[in-house]
Protein backbone atom coordinates (compact mmCIF):
# COMPACT_ATOMS: atom_id res chain seq x y z
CA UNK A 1 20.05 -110.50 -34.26
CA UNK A 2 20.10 -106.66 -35.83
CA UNK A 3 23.78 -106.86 -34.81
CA UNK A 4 24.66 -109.88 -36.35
CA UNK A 5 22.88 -109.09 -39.43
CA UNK A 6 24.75 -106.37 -39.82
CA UNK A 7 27.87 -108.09 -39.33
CA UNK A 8 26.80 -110.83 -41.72
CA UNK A 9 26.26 -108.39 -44.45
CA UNK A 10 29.13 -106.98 -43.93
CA UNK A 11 31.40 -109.78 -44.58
CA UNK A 12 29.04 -110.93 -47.43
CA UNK A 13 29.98 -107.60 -48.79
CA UNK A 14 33.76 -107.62 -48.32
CA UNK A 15 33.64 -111.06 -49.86
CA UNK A 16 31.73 -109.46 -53.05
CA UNK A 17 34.45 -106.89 -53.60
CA UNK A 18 37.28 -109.23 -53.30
CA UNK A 19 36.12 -112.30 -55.69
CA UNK A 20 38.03 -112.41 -58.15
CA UNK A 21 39.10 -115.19 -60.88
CA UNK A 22 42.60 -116.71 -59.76
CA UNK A 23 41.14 -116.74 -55.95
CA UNK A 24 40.30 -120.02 -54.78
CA UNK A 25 37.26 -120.86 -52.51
CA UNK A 26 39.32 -121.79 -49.27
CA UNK A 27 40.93 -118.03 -49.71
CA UNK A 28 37.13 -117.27 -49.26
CA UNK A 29 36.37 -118.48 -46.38
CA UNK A 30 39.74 -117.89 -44.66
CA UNK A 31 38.40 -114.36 -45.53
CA UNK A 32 34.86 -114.74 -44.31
CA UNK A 33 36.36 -116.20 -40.79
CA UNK A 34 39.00 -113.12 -40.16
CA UNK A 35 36.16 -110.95 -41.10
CA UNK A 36 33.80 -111.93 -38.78
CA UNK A 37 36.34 -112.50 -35.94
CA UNK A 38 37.00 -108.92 -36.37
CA UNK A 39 33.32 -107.71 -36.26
CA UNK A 40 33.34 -109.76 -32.62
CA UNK A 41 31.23 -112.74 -34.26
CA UNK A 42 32.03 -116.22 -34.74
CA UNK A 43 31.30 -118.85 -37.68
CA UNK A 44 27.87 -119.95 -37.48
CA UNK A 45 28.54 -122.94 -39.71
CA UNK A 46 32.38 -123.97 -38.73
CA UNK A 47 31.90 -126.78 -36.64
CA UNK A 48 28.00 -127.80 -37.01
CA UNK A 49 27.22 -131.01 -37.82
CA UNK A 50 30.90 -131.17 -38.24
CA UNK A 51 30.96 -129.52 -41.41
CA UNK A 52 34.74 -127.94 -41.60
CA UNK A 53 34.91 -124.63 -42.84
CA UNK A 54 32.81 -121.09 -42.42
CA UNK A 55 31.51 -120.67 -45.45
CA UNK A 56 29.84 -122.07 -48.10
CA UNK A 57 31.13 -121.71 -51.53
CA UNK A 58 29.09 -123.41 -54.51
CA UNK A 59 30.38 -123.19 -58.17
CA UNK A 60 28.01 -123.17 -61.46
CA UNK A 61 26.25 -126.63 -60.60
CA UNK A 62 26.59 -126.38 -57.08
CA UNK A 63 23.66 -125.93 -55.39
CA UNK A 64 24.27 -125.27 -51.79
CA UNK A 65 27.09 -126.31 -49.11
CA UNK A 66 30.06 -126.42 -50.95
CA UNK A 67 33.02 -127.26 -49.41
CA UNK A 68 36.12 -124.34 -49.71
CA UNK A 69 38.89 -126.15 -51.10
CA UNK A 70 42.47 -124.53 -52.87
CA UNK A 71 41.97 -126.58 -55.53
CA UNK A 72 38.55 -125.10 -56.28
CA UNK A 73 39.90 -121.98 -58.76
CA UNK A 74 37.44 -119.34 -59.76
CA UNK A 75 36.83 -118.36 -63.15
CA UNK A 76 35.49 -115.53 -64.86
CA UNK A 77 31.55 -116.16 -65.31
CA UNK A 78 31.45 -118.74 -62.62
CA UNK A 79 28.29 -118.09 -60.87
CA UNK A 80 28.92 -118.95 -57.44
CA UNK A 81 26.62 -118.98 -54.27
CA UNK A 82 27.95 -117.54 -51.40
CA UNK A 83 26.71 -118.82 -47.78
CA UNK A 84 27.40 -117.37 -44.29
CA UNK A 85 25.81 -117.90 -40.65
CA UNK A 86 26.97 -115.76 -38.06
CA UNK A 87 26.47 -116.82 -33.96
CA UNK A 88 26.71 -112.98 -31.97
CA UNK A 89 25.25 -112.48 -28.04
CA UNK A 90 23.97 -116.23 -28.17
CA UNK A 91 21.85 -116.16 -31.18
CA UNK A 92 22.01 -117.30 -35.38
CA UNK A 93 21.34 -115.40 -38.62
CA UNK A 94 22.10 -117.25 -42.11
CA UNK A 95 22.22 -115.45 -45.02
CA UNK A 96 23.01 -115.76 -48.69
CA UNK A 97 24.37 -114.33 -52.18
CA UNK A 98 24.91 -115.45 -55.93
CA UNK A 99 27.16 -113.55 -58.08
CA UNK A 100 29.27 -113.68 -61.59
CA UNK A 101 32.81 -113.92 -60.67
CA UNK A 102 33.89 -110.76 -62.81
CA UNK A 103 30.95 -109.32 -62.32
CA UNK A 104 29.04 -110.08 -65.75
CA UNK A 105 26.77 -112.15 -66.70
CA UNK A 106 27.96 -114.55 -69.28
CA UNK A 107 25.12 -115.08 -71.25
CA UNK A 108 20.87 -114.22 -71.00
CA UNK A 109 20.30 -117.75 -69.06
CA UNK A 110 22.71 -116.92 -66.29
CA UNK A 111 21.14 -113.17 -65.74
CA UNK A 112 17.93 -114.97 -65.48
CA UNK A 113 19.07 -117.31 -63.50
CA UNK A 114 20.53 -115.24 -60.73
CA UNK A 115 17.45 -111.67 -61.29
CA UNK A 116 14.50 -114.91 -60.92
CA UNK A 117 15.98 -116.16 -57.83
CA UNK A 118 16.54 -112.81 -56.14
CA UNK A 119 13.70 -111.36 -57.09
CA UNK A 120 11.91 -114.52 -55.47
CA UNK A 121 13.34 -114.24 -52.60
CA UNK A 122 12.20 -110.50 -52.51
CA UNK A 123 8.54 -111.76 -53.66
CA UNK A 124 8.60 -113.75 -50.64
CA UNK A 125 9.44 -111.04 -48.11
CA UNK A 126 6.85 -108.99 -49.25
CA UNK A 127 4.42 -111.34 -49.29
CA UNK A 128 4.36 -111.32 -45.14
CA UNK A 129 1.78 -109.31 -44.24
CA UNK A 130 2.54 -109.56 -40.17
CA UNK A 131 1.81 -111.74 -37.80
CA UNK A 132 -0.50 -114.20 -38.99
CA UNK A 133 1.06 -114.82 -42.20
CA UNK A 134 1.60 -118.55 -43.20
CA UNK A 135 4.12 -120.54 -44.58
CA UNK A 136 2.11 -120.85 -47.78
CA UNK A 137 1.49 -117.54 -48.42
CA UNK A 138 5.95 -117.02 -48.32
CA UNK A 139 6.06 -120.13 -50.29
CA UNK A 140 3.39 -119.58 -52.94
CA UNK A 141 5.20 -115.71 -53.72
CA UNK A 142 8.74 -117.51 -54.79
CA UNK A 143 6.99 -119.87 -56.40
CA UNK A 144 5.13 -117.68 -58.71
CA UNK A 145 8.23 -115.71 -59.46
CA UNK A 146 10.40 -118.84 -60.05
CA UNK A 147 7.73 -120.12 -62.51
CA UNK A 148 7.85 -116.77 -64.20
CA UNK A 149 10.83 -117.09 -64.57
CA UNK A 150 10.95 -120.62 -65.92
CA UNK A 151 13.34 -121.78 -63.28
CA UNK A 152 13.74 -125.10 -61.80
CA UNK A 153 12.76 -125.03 -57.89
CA UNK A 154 14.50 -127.19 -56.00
CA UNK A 155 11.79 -128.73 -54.22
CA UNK A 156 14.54 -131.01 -51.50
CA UNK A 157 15.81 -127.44 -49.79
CA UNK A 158 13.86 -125.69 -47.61
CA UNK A 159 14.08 -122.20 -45.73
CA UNK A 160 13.76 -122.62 -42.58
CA UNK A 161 12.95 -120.68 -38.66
CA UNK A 162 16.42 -119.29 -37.03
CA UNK A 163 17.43 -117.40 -33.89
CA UNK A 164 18.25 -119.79 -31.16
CA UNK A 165 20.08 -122.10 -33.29
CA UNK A 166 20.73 -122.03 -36.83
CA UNK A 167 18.12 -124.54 -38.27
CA UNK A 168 14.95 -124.55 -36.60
CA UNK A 169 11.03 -125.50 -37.21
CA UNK A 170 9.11 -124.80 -39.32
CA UNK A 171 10.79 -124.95 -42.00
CA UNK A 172 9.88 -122.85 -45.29
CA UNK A 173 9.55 -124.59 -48.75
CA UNK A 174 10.05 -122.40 -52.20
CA UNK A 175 6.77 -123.87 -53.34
CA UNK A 176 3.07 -124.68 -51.98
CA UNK A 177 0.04 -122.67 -51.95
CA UNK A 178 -1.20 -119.60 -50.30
CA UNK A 179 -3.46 -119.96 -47.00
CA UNK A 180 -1.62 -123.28 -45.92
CA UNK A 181 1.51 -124.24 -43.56
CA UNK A 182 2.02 -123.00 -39.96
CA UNK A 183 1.11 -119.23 -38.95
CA UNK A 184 4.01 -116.95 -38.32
CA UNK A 185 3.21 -114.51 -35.11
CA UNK A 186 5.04 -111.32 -35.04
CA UNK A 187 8.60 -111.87 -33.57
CA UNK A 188 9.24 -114.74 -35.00
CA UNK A 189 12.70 -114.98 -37.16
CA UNK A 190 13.25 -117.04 -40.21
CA UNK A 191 15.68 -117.46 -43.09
CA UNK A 192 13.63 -117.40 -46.39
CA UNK A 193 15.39 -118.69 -49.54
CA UNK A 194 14.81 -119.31 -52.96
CA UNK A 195 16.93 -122.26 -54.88
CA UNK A 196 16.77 -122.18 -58.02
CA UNK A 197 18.27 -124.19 -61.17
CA UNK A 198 18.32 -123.90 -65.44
CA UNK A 199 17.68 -127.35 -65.13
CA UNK A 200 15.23 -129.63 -63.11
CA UNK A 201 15.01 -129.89 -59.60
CA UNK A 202 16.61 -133.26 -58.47
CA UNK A 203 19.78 -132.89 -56.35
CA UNK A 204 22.57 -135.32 -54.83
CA UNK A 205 25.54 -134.64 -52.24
CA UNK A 206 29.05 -134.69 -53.67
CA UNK A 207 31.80 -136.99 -53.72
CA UNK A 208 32.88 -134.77 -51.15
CA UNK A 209 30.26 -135.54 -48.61
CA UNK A 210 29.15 -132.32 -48.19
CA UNK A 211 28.65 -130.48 -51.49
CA UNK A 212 24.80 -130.76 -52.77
CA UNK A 213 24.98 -130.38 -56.93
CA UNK A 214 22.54 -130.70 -59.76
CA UNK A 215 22.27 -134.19 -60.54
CA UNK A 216 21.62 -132.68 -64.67
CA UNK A 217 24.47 -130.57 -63.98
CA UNK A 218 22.49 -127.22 -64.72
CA UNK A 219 23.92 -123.97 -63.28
CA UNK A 220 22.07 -123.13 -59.89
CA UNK A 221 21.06 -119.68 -57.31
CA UNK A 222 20.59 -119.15 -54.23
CA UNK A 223 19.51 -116.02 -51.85
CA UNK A 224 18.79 -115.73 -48.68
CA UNK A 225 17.91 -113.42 -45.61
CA UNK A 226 16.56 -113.70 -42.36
CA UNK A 227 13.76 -111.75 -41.24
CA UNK A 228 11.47 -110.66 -38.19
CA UNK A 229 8.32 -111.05 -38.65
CA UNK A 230 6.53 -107.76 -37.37
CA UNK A 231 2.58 -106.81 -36.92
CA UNK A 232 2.30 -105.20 -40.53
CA UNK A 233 5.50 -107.45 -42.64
CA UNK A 234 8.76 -108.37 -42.18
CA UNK A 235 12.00 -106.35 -41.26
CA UNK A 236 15.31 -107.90 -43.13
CA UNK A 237 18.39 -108.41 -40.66
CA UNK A 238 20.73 -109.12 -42.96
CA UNK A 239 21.51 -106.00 -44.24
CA UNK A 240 24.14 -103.33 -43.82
């Protein structure tokens, strides 16, 4: 799972670099395929449940699993969620981004939008202290920060366990309270990640079918990594 973090970061990265306005989403995700194909990975999320592309590209009030399209152009100060799973030597990793296309924040709202929810999802990696940790205690850290923050958590999305396939039990909520939930033993892998709105937290799937937006319309975050749990914290995979 090291490896495919690694490789998952690494496309995540190239795909960072490249955005630019003009592109549209399905170049994206053309990109994010050749990339990984290269590494020696394959798609995690081409294919699964039938969903028909490799990555997940969600614009402004997009929430999470939008659908690549040529018709989807990107603009400058789009804020758009970037979402990858990689499949390498028989096991899953999921990770995820939000960015500015053009690389600056539009206005204060959008910076807090996007430095809450990754800073969240960094509140809840710390807040592992080994094996033994529970759900709660993950959940209760992005929470906090998300409230700080004045965000709207989108309480319909979960985290979730991953390794041996790409959604698994339990899952991991961005809210609840500390001391509750499963336990986490050391060794186990799971994706944490904050969702996050300037708006309230009710949600509906596209006319697309597979594209989950803010029903208010409010721009929307999302991070994500997967982690190990070890027997003092948690070691990120998805990094470079």
């Amino acid at each position: 799972m090291r490896e495919g973090g690694r490789m998952l970061a690494a496309v995540l990265n190239k795909l960072k670099q490249e955005m630019s306005a003009g592109m549209n989403t399905k170049e994206l995700a053309d990109m994010a395929q050749a990339e990984i194909k290269a590494l020696g990975g394959r798609p995690a999320f081409l294919g699964h449940k039938d969903f028909p592309e490799a990555l997940c590209t969600s614009i402004n009030h997009e929430i999470v699993h939008g659908l690549p399209s040529k018709k989807k152009i990107l603009k400058d100060g789009d804020v758009i969620g970037l979402d990858f799973g990689v499949f390498y030597k028989g096991l899953y990793v999921d990770s995820a981004i939000t960015e500015v296309v053009g690389g600056r924040y539009p206005n204060s709202d959008v910076k807090r939008l996007i430095e809450g929810t990754k800073e969240a999802l960094s509140a809840g990696i710390a807040a592992i202290k080994g094996g033994g940790t529970r759900v709660g205690d993950i959940s209760a850290a992005v929470q906090d920060v998300l409230n700080r923050y004045k965000l709207g958590i989108i309480r319909d999305l979960v985290g979730h366990a991953v390794g041996d396939d790409i959604h698994e039990e339990p899952n991991i909520p961005n809210y609840g309270a500390r001391g509750t939930g499963p336990v986490l033993p050391a060794g186990v892998t799971i994706a944490i990640e904050p969702m996050a709105s300037l708006g309230d937290w009710h949600i509906q799937t596209g006319a697309d079918g597979w594209t989950v937006e803010m029903v208010d319309g409010s721009l929307s975050a999302h991070f994500e990594h997967t982690v190990v749990i070890t027997d003092t914290g948690a070691e990120i995979l998805t990094l470079l």
